[in-house]
Protein backbone atom coordinates (compact mmCIF):
# COMPACT_ATOMS: atom_id res chain seq x y z
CA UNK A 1 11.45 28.56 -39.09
CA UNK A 2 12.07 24.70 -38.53
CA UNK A 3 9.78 23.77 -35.15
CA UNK A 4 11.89 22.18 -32.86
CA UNK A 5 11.83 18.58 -31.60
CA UNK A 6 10.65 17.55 -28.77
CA UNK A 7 12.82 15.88 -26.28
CA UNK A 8 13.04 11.67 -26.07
CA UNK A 9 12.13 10.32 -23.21
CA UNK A 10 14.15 9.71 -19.96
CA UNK A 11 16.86 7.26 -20.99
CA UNK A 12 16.03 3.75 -18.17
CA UNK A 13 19.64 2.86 -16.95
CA UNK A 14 19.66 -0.14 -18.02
CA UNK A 15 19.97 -1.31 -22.29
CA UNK A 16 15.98 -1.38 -21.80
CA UNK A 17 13.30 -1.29 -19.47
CA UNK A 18 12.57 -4.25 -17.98
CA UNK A 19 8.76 -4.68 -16.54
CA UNK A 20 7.72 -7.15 -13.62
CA UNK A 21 5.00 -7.49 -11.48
CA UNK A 22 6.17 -9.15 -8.07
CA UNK A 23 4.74 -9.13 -4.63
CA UNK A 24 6.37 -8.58 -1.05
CA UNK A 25 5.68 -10.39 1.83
CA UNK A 26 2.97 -8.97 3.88
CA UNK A 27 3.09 -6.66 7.15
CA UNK A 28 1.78 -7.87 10.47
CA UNK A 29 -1.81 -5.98 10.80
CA UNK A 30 -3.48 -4.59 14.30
CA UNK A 31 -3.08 -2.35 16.81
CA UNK A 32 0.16 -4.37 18.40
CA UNK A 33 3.93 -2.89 17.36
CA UNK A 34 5.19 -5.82 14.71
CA UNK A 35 7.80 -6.27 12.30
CA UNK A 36 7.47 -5.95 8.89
CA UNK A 37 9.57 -5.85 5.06
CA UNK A 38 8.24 -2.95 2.91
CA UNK A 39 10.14 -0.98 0.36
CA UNK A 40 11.08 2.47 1.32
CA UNK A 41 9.68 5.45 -0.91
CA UNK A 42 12.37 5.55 -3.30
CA UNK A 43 12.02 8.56 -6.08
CA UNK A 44 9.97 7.14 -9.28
CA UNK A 45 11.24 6.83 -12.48
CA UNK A 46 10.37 9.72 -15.20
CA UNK A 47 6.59 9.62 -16.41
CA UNK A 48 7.99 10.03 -20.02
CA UNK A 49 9.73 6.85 -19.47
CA UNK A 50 6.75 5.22 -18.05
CA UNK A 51 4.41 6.74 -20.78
CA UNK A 52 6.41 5.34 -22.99
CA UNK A 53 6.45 1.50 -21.86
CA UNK A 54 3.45 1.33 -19.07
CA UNK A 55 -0.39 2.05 -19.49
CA UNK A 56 -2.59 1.61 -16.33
CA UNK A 57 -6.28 1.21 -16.08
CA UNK A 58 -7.66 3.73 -13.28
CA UNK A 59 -10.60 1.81 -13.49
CA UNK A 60 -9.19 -2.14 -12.69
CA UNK A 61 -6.19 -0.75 -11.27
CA UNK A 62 -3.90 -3.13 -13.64
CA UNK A 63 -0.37 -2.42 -15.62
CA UNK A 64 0.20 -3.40 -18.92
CA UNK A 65 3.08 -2.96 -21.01
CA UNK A 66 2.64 -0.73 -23.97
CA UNK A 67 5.51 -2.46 -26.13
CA UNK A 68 7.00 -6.02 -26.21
CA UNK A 69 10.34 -6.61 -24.43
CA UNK A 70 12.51 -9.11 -25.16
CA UNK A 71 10.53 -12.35 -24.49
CA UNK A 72 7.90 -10.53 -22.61
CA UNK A 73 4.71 -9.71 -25.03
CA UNK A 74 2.79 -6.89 -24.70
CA UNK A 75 0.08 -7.19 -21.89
CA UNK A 76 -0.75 -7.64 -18.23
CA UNK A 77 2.99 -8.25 -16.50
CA UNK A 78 3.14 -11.74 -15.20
CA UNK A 79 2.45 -11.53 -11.09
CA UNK A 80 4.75 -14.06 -8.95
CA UNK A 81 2.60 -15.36 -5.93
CA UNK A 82 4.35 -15.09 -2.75
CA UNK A 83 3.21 -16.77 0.30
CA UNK A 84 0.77 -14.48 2.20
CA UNK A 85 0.13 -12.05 -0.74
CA UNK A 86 1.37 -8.39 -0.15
CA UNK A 87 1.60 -5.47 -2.34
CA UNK A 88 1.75 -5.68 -5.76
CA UNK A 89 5.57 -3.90 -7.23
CA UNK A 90 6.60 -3.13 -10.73
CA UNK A 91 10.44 -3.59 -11.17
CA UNK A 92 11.27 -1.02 -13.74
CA UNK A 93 15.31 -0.45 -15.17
CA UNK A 94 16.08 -2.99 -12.27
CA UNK A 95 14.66 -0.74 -9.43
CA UNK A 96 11.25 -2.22 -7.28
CA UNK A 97 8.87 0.23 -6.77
CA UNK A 98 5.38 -0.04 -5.41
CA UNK A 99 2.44 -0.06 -8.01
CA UNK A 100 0.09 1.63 -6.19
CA UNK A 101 2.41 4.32 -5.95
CA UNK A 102 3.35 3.84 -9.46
CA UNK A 103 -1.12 4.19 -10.05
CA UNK A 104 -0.96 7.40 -8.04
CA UNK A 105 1.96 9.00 -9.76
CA UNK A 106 0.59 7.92 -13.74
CA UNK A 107 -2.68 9.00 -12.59
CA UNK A 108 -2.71 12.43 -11.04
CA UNK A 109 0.59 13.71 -12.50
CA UNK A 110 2.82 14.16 -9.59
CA UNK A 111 4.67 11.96 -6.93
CA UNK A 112 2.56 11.17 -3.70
CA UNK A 113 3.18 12.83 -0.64
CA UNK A 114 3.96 10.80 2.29
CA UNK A 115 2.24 7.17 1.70
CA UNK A 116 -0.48 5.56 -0.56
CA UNK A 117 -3.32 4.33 1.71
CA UNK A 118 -5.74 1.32 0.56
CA UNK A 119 -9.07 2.31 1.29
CA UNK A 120 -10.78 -1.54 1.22
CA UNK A 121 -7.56 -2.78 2.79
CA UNK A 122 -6.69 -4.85 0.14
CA UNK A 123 -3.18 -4.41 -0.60
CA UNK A 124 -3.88 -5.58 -4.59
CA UNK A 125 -6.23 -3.68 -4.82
CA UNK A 126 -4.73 -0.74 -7.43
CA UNK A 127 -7.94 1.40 -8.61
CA UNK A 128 -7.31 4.76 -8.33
CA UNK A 129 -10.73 5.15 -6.48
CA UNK A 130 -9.37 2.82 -4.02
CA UNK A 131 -5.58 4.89 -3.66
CA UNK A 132 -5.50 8.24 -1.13
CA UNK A 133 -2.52 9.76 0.30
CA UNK A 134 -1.41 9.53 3.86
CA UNK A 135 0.54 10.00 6.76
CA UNK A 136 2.40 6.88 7.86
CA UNK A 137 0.60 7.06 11.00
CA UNK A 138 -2.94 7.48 8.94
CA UNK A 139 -1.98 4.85 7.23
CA UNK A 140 -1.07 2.59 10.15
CA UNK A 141 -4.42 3.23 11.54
CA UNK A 142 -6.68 1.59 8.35
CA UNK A 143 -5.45 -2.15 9.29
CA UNK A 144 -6.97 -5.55 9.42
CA UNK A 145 -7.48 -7.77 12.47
CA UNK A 146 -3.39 -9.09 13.28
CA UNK A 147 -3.18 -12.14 11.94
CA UNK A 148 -2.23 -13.56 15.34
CA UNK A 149 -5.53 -12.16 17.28
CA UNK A 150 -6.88 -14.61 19.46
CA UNK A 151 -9.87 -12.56 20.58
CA UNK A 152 -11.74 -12.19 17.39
CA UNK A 153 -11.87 -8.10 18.24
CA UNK A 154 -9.35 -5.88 16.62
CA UNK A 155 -7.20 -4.38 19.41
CA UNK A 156 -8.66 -6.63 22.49
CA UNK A 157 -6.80 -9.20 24.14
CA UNK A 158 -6.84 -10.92 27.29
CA UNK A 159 -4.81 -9.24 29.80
CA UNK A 160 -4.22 -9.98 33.51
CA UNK A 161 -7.14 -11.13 33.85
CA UNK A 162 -8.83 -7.99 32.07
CA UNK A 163 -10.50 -7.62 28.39
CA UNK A 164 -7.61 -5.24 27.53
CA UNK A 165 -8.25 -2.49 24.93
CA UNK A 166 -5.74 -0.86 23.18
CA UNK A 167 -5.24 1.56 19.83
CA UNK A 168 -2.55 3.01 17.87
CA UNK A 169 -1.79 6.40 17.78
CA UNK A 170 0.10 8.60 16.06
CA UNK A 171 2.79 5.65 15.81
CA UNK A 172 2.77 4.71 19.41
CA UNK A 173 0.30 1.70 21.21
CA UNK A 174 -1.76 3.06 23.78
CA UNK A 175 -4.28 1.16 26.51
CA UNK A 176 -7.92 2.36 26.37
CA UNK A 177 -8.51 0.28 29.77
CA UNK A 178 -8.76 -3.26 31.02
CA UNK A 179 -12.51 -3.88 30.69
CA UNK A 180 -14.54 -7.51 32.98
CA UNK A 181 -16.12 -8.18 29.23
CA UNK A 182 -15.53 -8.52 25.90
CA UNK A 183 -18.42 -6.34 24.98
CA UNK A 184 -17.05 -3.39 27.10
CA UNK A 185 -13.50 -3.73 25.79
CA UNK A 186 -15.03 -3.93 21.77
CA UNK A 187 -16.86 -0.65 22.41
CA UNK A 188 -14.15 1.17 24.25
CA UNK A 189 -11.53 0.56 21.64
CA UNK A 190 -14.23 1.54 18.95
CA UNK A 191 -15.13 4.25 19.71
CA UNK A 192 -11.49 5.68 20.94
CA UNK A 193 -10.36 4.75 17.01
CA UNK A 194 -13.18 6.98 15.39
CA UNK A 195 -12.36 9.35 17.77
CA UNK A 196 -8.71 9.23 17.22
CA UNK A 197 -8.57 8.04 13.40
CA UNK A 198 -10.90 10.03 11.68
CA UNK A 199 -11.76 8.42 8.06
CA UNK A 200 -9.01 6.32 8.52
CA UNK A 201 -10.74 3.89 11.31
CA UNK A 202 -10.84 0.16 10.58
CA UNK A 203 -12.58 -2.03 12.87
């Protein structure tokens, strides 16, 4: 008995797939509500299709494209610097998607549940070591100092004439207390966030 084939790989939409690394423009970090543009999980393509045209190192976190398209040679895909930095996406058949999602999904198999947190904080940062699933309020809470911060202490600011301390919980910005120093106000916030975020804390 002849064996059977076995199936081709998802067809991309498009004529072929097309492979880019770009970068977004980064989100505000801190304990304060801020805007910011991010991509919404969108579904991810088929990993036969990305078998087929992607390999990514686990261990440097990087993307390279198994076959040559078009102009493009085989190899890392070229990165476009954005102001600011950001996350790192892979446009694939047209579609953005994050690659740290894209690491997750190649790596372990299946499609993340919920979002992909950077332990280190560093957004480019793609090693699988450095990928874990999260809640979007987990992943809220492992953030850098906001950018605009003008106390030097994540989540303190100056107040009403008060160190004020304030964390973010479960999605919503709370006040620890208003605090006479700095000192008190550092500690307060502290150690409500490793009471509150767990193994997500940042501080």
């Amino acid at each position: 008995m002849k064996p059977q084939a076995s199936p081709p790989p998802a067809p991309c939409p498009a004529a072929s797939p097309r492979v880019e690394l770009e970068g977004t423009l980064p989100g505000a970090d801190g304990e304060g509500a801020s805007r910011r543009t991010r991509l919404s999980p969108r579904p991810l393509p088929p990993l036969a299709l990305l078998d087929e045209i992607l390999a990514y190192d686990p261990e440097t976190g990087a993307f390279l494209n198994k076959k040559r398209r078009g102009t493009r040679a085989a190899g890392l895909p070229k990165a476009k610097k954005l102001k600011g930095g950001g996350y790192l996406n892979l446009r694939i058949c047209g579609t953005l998607h994050k690659a740290h999602r894209l690491a997750f999904y190649i790596h372990h198999r299946r499609e993340p549940e919920g979002d992909i947190d950077h332990i280190d904080g560093n957004k480019r940062n793609n090693r699988i070591s450095n990928l874990r699933e999260a809640s979007r309020s987990n992943n809220c809470c492992n953030k850098r100092i906001h950018t605009n911060n003008t106390s030097g202490v994540k989540g303190v600011d100056w107040h009403s004439n008060r160190w004020r301390a304030r964390i973010l919980a479960h999605g919503v910005s709370q006040c620890i207390g208003r605090f006479k120093t700095i000192g008190e106000a550092e500690a307060a916030v502290r150690e409500a966030r490793e009471r509150l975020h767990g193994e997500f804390a940042r501080h």
